[in-house]
Protein backbone atom coordinates (compact mmCIF):
# COMPACT_ATOMS: atom_id res chain seq x y z
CA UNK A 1 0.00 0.00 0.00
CA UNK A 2 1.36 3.33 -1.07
CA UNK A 3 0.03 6.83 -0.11
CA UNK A 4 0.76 7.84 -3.54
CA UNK A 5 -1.38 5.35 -4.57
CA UNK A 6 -5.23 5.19 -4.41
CA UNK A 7 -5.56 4.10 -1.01
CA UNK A 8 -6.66 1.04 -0.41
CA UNK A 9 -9.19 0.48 2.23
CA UNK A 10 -8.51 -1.21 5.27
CA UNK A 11 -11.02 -4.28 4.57
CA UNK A 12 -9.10 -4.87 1.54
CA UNK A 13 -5.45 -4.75 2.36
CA UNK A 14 -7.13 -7.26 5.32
CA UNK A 15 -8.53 -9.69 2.52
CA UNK A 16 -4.92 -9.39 0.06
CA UNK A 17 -3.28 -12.40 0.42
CA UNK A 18 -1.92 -13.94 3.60
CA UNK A 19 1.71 -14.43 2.29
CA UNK A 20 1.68 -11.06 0.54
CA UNK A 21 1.17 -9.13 4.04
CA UNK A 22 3.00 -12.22 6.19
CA UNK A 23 5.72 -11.01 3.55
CA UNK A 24 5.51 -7.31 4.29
CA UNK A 25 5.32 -7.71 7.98
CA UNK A 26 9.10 -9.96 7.75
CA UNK A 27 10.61 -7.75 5.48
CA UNK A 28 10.23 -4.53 7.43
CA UNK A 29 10.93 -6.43 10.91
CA UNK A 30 14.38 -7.77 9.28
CA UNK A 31 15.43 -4.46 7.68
CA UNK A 32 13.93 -2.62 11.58
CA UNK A 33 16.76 -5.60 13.14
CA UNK A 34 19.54 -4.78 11.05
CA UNK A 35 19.10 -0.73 10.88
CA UNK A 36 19.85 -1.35 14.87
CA UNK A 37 22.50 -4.23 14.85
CA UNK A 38 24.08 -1.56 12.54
CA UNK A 39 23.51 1.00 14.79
CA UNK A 40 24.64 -0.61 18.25
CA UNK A 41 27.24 -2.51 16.87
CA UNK A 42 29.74 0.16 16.60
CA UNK A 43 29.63 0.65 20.61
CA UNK A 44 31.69 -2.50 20.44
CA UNK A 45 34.36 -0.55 17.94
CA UNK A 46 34.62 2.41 19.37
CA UNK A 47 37.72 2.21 21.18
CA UNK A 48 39.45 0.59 18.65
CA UNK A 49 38.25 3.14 16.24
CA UNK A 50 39.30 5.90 18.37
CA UNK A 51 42.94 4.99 18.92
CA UNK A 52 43.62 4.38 15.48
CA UNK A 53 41.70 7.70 13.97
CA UNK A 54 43.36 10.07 16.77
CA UNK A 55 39.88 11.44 18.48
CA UNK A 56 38.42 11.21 22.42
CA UNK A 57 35.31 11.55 24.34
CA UNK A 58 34.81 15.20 22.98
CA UNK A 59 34.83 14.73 19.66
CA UNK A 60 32.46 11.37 20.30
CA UNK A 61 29.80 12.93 21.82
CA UNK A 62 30.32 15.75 18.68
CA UNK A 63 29.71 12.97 16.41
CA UNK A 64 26.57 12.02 18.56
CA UNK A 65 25.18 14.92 18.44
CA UNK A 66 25.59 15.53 14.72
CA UNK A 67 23.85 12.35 14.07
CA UNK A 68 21.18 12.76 15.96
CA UNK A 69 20.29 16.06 14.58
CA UNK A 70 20.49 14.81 10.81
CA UNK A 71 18.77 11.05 11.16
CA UNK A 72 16.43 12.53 13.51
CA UNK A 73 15.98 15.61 11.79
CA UNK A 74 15.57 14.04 8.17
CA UNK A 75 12.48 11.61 9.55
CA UNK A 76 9.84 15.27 9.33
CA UNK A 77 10.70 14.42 5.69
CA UNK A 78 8.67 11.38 4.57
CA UNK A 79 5.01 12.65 4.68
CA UNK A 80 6.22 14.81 2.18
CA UNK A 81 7.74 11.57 -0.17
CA UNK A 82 5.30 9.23 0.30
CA UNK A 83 3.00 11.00 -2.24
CA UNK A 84 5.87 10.40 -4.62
CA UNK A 85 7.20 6.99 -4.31
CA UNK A 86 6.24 3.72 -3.28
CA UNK A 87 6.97 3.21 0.60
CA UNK A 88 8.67 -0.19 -0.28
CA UNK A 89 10.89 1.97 -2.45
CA UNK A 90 11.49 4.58 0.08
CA UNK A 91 12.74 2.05 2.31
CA UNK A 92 14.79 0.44 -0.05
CA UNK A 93 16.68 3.71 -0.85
CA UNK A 94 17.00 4.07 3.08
CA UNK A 95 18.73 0.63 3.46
CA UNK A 96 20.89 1.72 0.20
CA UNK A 97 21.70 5.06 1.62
CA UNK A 98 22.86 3.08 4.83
CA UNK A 99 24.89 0.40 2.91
CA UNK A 100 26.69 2.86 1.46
CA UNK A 101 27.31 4.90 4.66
CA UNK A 102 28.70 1.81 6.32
CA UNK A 103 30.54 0.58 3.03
CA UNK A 104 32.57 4.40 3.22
CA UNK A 105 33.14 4.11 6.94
CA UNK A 106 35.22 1.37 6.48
CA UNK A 107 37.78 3.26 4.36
CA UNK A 108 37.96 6.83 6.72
CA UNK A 109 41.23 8.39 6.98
CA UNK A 110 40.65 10.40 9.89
CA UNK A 111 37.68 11.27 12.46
CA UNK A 112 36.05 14.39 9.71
CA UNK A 113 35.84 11.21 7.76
CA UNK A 114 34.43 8.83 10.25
CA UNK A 115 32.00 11.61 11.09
CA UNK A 116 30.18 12.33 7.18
CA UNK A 117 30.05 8.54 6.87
CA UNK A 118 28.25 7.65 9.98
CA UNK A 119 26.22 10.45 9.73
CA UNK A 120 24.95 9.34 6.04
CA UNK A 121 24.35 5.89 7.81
CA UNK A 122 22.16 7.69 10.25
CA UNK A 123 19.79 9.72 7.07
CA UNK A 124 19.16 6.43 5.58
CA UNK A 125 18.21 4.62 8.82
CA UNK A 126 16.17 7.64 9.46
CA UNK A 127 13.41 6.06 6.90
CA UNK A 128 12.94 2.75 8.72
CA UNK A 129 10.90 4.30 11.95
CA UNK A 130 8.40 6.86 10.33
CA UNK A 131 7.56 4.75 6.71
CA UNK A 132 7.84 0.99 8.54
CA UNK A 133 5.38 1.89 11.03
CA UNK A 134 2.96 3.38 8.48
CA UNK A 135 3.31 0.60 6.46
CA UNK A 136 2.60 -2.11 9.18
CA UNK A 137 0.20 -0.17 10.91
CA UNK A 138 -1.80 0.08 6.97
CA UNK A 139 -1.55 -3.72 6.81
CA UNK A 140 -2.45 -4.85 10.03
CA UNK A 141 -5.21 -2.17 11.76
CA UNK A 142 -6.95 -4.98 13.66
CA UNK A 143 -3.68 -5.97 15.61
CA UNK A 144 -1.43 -2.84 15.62
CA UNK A 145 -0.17 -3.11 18.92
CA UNK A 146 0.70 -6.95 18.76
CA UNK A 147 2.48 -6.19 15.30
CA UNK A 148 3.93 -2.81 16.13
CA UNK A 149 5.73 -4.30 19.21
CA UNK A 150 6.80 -7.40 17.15
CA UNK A 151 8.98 -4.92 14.96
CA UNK A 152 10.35 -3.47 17.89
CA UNK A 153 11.07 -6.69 19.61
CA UNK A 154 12.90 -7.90 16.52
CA UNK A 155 14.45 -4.87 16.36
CA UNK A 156 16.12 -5.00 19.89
CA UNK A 157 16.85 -8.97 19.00
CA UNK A 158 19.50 -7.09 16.49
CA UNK A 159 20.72 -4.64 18.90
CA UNK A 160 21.65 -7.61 21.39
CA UNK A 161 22.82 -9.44 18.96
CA UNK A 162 25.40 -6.56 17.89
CA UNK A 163 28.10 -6.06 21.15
CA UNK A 164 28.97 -9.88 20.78
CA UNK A 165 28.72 -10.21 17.31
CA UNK A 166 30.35 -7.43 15.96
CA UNK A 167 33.40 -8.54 19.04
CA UNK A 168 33.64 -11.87 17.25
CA UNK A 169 34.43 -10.32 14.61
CA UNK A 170 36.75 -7.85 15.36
CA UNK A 171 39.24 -10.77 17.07
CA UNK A 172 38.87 -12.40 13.22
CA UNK A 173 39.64 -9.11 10.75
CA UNK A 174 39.93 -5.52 11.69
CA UNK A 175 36.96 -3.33 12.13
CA UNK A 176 37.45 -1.73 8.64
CA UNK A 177 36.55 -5.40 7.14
CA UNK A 178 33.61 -5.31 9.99
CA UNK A 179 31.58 -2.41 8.05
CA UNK A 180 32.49 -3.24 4.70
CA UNK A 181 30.73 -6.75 5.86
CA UNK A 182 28.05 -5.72 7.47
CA UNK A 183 27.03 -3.20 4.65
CA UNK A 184 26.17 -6.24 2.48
CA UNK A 185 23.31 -6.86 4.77
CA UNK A 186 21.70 -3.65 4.35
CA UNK A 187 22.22 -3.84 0.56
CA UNK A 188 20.48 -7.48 0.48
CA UNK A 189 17.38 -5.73 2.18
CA UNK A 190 17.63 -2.73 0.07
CA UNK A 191 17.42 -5.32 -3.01
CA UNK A 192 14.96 -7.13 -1.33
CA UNK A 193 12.17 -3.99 -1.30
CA UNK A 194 13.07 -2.90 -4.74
CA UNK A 195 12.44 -6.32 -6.06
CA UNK A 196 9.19 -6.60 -4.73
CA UNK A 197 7.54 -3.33 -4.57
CA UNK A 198 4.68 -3.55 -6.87
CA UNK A 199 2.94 -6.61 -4.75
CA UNK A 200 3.01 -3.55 -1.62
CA UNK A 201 1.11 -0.98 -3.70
CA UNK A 202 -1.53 0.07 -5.85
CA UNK A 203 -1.08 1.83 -9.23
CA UNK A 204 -0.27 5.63 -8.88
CA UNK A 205 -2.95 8.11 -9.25
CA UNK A 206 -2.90 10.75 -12.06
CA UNK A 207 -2.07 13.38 -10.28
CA UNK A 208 0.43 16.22 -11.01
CA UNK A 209 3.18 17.06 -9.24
CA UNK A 210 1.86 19.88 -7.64
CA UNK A 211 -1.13 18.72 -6.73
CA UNK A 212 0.65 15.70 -4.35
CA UNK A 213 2.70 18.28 -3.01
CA UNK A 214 0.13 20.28 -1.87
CA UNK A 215 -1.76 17.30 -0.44
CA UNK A 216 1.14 16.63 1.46
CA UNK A 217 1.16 20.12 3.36
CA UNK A 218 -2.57 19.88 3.72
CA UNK A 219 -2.15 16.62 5.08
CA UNK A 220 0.49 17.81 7.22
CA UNK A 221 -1.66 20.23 8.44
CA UNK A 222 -4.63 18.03 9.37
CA UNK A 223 -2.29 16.17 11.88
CA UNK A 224 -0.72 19.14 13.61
CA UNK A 225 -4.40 19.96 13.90
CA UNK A 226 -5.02 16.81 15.28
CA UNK A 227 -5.32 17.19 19.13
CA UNK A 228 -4.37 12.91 20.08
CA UNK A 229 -1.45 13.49 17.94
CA UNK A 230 -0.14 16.79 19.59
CA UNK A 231 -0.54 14.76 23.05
CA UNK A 232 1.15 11.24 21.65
CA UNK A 233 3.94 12.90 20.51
CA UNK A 234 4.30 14.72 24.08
CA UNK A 235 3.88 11.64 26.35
CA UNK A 236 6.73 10.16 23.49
CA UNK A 237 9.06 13.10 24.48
CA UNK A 238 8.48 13.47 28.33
CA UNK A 239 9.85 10.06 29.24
CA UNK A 240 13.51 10.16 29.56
CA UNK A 241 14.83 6.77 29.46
CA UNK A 242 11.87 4.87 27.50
CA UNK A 243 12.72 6.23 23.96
CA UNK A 244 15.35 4.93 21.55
CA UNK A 245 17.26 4.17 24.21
CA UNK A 246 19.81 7.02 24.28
CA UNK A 247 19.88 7.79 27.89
CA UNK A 248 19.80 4.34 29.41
CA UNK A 249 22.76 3.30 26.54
CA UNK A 250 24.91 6.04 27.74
CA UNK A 251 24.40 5.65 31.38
CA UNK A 252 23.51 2.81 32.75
CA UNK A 253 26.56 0.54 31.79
CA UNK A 254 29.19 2.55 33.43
CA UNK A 255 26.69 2.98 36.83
CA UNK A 256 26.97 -0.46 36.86
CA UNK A 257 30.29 -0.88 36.73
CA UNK A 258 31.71 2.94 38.57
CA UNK A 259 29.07 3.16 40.93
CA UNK A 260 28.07 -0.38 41.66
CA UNK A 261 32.05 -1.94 41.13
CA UNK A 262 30.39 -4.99 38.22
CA UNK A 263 33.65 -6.20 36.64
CA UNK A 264 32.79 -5.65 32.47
CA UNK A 265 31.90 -9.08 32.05
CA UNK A 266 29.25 -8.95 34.37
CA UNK A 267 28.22 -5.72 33.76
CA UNK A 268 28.21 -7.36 29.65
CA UNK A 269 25.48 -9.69 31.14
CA UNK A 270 23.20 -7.12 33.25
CA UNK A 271 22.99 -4.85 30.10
CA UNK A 272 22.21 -7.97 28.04
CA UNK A 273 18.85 -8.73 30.56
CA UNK A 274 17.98 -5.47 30.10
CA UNK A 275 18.03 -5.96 26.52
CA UNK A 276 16.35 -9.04 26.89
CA UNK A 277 13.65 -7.19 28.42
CA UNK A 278 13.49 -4.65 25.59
CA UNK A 279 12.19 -7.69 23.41
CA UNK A 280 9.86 -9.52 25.38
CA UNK A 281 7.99 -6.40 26.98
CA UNK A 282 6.66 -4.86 24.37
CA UNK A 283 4.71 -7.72 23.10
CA UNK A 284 2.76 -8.12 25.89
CA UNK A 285 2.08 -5.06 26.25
CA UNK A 286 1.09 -4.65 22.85
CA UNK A 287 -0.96 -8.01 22.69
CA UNK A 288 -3.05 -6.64 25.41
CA UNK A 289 -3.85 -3.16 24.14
CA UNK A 290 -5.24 -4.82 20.83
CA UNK A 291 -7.94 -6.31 23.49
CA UNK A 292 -8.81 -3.51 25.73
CA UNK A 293 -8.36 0.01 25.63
CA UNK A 294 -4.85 0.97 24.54
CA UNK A 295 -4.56 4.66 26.67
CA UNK A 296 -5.58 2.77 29.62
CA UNK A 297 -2.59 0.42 29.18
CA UNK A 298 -0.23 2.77 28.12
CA UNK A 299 -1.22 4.57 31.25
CA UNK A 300 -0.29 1.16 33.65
CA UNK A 301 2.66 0.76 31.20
CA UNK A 302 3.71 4.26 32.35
CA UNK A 303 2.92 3.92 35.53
CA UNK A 304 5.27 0.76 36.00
CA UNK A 305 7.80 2.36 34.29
CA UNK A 306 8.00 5.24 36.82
CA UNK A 307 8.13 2.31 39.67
CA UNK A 308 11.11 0.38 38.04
CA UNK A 309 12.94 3.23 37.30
CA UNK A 310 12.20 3.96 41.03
CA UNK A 311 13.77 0.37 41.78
CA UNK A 312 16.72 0.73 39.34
CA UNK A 313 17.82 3.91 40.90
CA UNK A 314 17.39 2.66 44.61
CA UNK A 315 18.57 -1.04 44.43
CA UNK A 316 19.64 -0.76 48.18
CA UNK A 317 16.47 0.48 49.02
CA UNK A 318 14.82 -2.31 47.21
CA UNK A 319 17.33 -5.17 48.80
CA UNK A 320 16.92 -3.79 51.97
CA UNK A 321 12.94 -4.16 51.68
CA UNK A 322 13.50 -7.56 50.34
CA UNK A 323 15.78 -8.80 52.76
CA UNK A 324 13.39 -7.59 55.48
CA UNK A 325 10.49 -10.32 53.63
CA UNK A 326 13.31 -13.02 52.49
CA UNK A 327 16.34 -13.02 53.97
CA UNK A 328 17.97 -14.84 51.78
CA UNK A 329 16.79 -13.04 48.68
CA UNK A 330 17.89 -9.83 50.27
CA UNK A 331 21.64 -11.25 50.07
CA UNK A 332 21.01 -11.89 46.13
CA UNK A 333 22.81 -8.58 45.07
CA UNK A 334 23.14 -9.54 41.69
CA UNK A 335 20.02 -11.31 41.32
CA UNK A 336 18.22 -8.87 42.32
CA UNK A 337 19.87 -6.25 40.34
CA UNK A 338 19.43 -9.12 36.92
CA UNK A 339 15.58 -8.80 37.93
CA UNK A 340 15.10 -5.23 38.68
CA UNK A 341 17.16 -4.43 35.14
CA UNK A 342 14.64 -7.56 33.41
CA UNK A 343 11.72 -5.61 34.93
CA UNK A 344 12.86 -1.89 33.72
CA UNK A 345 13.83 -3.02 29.96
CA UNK A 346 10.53 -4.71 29.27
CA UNK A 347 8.55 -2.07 30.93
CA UNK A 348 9.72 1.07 29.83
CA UNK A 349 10.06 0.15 26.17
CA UNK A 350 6.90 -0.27 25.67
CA UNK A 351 5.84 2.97 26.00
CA UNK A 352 7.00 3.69 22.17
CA UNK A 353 5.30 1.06 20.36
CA UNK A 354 2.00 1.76 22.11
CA UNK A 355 2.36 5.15 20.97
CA UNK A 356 3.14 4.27 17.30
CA UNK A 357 -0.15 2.10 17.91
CA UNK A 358 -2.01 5.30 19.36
CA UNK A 359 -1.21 7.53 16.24
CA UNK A 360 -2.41 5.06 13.60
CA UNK A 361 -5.24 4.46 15.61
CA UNK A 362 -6.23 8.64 15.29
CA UNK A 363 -5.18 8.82 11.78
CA UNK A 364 -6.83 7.95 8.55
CA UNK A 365 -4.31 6.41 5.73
CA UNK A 366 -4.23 9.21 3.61
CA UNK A 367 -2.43 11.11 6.50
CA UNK A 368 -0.50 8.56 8.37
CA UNK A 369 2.81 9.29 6.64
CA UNK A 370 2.68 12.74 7.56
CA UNK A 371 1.61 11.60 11.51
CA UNK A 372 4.51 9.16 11.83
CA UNK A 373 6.95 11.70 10.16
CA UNK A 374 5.91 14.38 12.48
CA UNK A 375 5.48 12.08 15.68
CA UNK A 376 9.08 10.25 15.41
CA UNK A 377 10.55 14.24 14.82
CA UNK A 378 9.05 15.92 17.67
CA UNK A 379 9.70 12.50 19.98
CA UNK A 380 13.35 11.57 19.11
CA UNK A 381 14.47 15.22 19.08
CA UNK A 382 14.00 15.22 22.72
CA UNK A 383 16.53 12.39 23.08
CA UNK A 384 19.94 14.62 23.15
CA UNK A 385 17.65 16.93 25.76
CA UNK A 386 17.55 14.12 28.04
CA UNK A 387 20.98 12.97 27.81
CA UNK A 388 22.49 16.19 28.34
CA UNK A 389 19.90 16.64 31.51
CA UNK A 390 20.54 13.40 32.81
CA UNK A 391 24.31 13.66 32.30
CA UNK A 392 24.37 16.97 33.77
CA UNK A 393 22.27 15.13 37.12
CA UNK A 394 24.45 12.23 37.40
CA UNK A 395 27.71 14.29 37.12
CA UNK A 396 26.38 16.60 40.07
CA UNK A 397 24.11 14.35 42.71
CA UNK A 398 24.56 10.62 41.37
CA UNK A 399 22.57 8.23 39.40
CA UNK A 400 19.93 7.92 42.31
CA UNK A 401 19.29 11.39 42.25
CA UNK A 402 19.18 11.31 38.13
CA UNK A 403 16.98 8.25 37.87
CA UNK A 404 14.91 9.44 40.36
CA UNK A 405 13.62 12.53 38.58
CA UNK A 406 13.21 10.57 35.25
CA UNK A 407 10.73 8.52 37.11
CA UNK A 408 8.97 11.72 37.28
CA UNK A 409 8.52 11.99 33.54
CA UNK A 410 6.86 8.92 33.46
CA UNK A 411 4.05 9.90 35.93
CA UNK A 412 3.46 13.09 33.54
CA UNK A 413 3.04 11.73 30.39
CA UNK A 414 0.55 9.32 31.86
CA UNK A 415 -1.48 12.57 33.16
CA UNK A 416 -1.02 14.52 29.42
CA UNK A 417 -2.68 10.80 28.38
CA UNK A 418 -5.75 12.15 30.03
CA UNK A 419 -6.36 15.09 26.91
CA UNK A 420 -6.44 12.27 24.17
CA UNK A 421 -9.43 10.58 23.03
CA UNK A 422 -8.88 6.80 22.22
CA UNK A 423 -10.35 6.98 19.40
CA UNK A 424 -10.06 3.38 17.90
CA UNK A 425 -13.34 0.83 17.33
CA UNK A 426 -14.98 -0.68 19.83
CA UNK A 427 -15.97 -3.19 17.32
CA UNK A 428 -12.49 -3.58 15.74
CA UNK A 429 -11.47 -7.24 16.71
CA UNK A 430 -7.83 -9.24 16.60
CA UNK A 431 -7.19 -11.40 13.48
């Protein structure tokens, strides 16, 4: 289905068949895994990276920054496209885009280098959020929330993958071989959309150039008119730590091992649980808010996320409690730290793909380009915010002090929650 297309109605895209949409809904979740086994892979490289192209922690967090504001930046983009070209296509010039990014990083001289070519990588990821959500949510509006959260699940199945794989390979070749590898898998999935994008669209409307573009500002308009989206897209930027992930990548590994004294293997493990969360949360969450009302679950979801972050930030608190119940549980340091870190990653990552769920829901087809576009720009460009705030927290008072007023955030967008209308069927049913 293509929005510059005549849209096809939701009853039919339900009726196309089975393996064409079964088909759809694997595609996008493989290209969603490896746009972030791409992404978090490079953690791993870093330091080997660093010491051979000459640059430290400054001009890291320089190349952060740059990233973020381009691949987040370039996602407001795509409501705009989509009258244009075929979504599949879209997608498969973001996984080219991103091949090529990764192919060039693997042949930098120097850190200016390094910097152009992951930022590249970064616009041609930036596709993958705004038009693979559309695209599943167009395919799939009985179950959104169960399928939504499957892509994100599979997703963060790449990004745990990534630390160990990307390791492994770095003690077989160097890590310029690593990204001239690993760009062959987002060419294969680039191939892959471009070789079937007629069976995910209708045939293009007759329409002038003009005319699409000016049905993509109207369009735009209609959602920044649209009062559920304006709140989504709020709860999506008040939480701190439940977003992409930036803050809790950044800071929880070294709490764990400066503040809490984990040796790096172990601390390897904890942050694997957590990402183990990450991939089983969501589905439930997601499951269940196809089946009752999906604010009241996002509310609970963000609820629980304010507790656990609560729990994260005071384990001794939380072991003290525990030991006073079970004495012998209360000696469990580490197991209780595996299950409060279990608990917070499958919790708090939920909150996005019940909010990707939430703006399809208040959005007909013809504008849910533009909403996803919009929605991933205003929520994501909040993530360099947070990390700056939190950084700026843990620096001065600790990571109690830090976590303890991102729990906060949580507890607020469940109020803003309150101005939205869930405005999905009643009568709308699984399938």
């Amino acid at each position: 289905m293509t929005s510059h297309a005549v849209p096809l109605p939701e009853t039919a895209i339900e009726e196309a068949p089975a393996v064409g949409r079964t088909f759809v809904l694997w595609l996008t979740n493989t290209s969603h895994a490896v746009n972030h086994f791409q992404n978090n892979m490079v953690a791993t490289l870093y330091p080997v990276i660093m010491a051979e192209l000459g640059f430290g922690y400054f001009e890291l967090g320089t190349l952060t920054a740059i990233r973020t504001i381009f691949g987040n930046g370039s996602q407001i983009m795509y409501g705009f496209l989509t009258p244009f070209i075929h979504r599949s296509q879209l997608l498969g010039v973001g996984n080219l885009i991103m091949s090529l990014g990764t192919l060039a990083t693997g042949f930098v001289g120097g850190f200016g280098g390094f910097a152009v070519a992951r930022t590249v990588t970064s616009i041609g990821a930036s596709a993958q959020h705004p038009v693979g959500a559309s695209m599943l949510a167009g395919y799939y509006p009985r179950n959104r929330g169960t399928i939504l959260a499957l892509n994100s699940s599979i997703a963060n199945v790449g990004s745990l993958l990534a630390p160990a794989v990307a390791g492994f390979m770095l003690l077989v070749f160097g890590w310029r071989q690593v990204f001239l590898v690993v760009a062959i898998l987002s060419l294969v999935v680039a191939a892959a959309y471009f070789l079937f994008r007629d069976r995910l669209g209708a045939p293009p409307a007759q329409h002038s150039a003009g005319a699409r573009l000016r049905e993509g500002r109207t369009s735009y308009w209609r959602v920044l008119r649209n009062r559920n989206i304006v709140v989504i897209s709020l709860v999506q930027m008040v939480g701190a730590a439940g977003g992409e992930g930036g803050v809790n990548q950044t800071y929880i590994g070294p709490h764990l091992v400066n503040d809490l004294g984990l040796n790096l293997a172990m601390a390897g493990v904890a942050l694997s649980v957590f990402q183990l969360g990450s991939i089983f949360g969501p589905l439930w969450f997601g499951w269940l808010s196809d089946r009752i009302s999906r604010r009241v679950v996002i509310q609970v979801s963000l609820l629980l996320s304010c507790l656990a972050t609560l729990a994260l930030a005071h384990q001794d608190v939380v072991l003290e409690w525990l030991g006073a119940w079970w004495p012998a549980i209360g000696q469990s340091f580490i197991a209780v730290l595996l299950l409060n870190l279990l608990l917070y990653g499958g919790i708090t990552s939920s909150r996005m793909t019940l909010t990707q769920a939430l703006v399809a829901d208040s959005l007909p087809d013809v504008d849910r380009d533009a909403g996803f576009s919009l929605y991933y720009f205003i929520a994501f460009m909040s993530d360099p915010v947070w990390s700056l705030v939190t950084g700026t927290l843990m620096e001065n008072f600790g990571f109690a002090f830090a976590f303890s007023r991102i729990s906060v955030s949580y507890l607020v967008g469940m109020l803003l929650l309150f101005f939205m209308v869930d405005s999905r069927r009643r009568s709308l049913r699984p399938v």
